[in-house]
Protein backbone atom coordinates (compact mmCIF):
# COMPACT_ATOMS: atom_id res chain seq x y z
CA UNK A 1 0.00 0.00 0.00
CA UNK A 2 1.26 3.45 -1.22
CA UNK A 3 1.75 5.99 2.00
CA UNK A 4 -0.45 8.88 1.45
CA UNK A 5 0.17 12.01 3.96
CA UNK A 6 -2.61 13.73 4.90
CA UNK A 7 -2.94 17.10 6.71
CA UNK A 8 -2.41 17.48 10.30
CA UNK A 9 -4.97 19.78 10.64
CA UNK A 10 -7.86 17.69 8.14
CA UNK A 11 -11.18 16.83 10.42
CA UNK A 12 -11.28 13.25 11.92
CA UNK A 13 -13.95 12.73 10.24
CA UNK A 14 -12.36 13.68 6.53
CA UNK A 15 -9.28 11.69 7.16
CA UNK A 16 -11.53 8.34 8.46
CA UNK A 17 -13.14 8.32 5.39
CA UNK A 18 -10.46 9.12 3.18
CA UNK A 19 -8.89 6.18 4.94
CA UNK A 20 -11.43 4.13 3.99
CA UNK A 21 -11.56 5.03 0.69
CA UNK A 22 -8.37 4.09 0.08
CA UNK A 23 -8.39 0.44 1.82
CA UNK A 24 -11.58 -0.18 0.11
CA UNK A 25 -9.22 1.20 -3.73
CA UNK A 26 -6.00 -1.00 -1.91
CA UNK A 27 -8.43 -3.90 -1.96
CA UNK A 28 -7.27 -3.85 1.89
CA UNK A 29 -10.73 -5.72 3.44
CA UNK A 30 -12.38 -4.53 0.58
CA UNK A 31 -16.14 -6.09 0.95
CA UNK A 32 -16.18 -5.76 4.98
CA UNK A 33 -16.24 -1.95 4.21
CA UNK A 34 -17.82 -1.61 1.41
CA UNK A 35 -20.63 -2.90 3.20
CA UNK A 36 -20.05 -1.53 6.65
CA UNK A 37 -18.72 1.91 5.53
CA UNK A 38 -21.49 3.57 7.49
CA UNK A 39 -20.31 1.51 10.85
CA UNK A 40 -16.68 1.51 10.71
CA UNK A 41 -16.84 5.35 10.37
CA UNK A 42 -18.87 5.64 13.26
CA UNK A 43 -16.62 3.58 15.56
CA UNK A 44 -13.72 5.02 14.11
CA UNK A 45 -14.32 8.48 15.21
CA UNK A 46 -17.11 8.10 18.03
CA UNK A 47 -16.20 5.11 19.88
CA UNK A 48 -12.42 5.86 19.96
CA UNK A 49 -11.00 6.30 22.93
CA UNK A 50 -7.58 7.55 23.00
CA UNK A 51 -6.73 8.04 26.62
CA UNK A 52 -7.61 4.74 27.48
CA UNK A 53 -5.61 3.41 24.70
CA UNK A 54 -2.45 5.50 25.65
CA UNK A 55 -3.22 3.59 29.18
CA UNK A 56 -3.18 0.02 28.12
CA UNK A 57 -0.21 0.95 25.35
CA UNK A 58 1.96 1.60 28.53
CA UNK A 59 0.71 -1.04 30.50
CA UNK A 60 1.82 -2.98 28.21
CA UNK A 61 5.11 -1.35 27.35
CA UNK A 62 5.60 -1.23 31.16
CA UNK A 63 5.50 -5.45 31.15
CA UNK A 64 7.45 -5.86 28.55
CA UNK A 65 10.08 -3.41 30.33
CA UNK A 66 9.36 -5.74 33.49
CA UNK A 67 10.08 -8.84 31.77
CA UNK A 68 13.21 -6.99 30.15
CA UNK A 69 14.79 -6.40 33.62
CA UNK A 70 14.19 -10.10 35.16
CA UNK A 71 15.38 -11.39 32.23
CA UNK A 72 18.52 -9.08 32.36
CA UNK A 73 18.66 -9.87 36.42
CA UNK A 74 18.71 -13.74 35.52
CA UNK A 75 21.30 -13.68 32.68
CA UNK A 76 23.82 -11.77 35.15
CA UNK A 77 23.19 -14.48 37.36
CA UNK A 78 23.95 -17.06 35.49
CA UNK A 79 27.12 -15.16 34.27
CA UNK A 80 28.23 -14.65 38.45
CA UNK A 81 27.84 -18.32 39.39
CA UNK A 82 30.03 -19.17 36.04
């Protein structure tokens, strides 16, 4: 799929649909929205929220970065008792 910039300051609204539009021309889920258009647009820019997704993004980075350090921890471990 060809990257297509679109204005910071374009309306959510203009830029959903113009996203759409383009997956439905990319053939990207194609009959999904031509059919549900109408919905996905809805959810898209209604049903979004994006401070509770910025939560559970770092919740999750914050797991990862927890398994990071125990893993780190248990490698110098095994490299002391060597």
């Amino acid at each position: 799929m060809q990257s297509k910039k679109y204005s910071v300051g374009m309306p959510l609204c203009d830029a959903v649909i113009r996203a759409v539009d383009e997956c439905i021309r990319e053939g990207i889920l194609k009959e999904f929205l031509m059919k549900q258009k109408a919905e996905v647009v809805k959810m898209s820019i209604y049903e979004f929220d994006e401070e509770r997704e910025m939560r559970l993004i770092r919740e999750d980075e914050r797991e990862i970065g927890r398994e990071e350090g125990i893993q780190h921890f248990v490698n110098a471990g095994r490299i002391a008792s060597q």
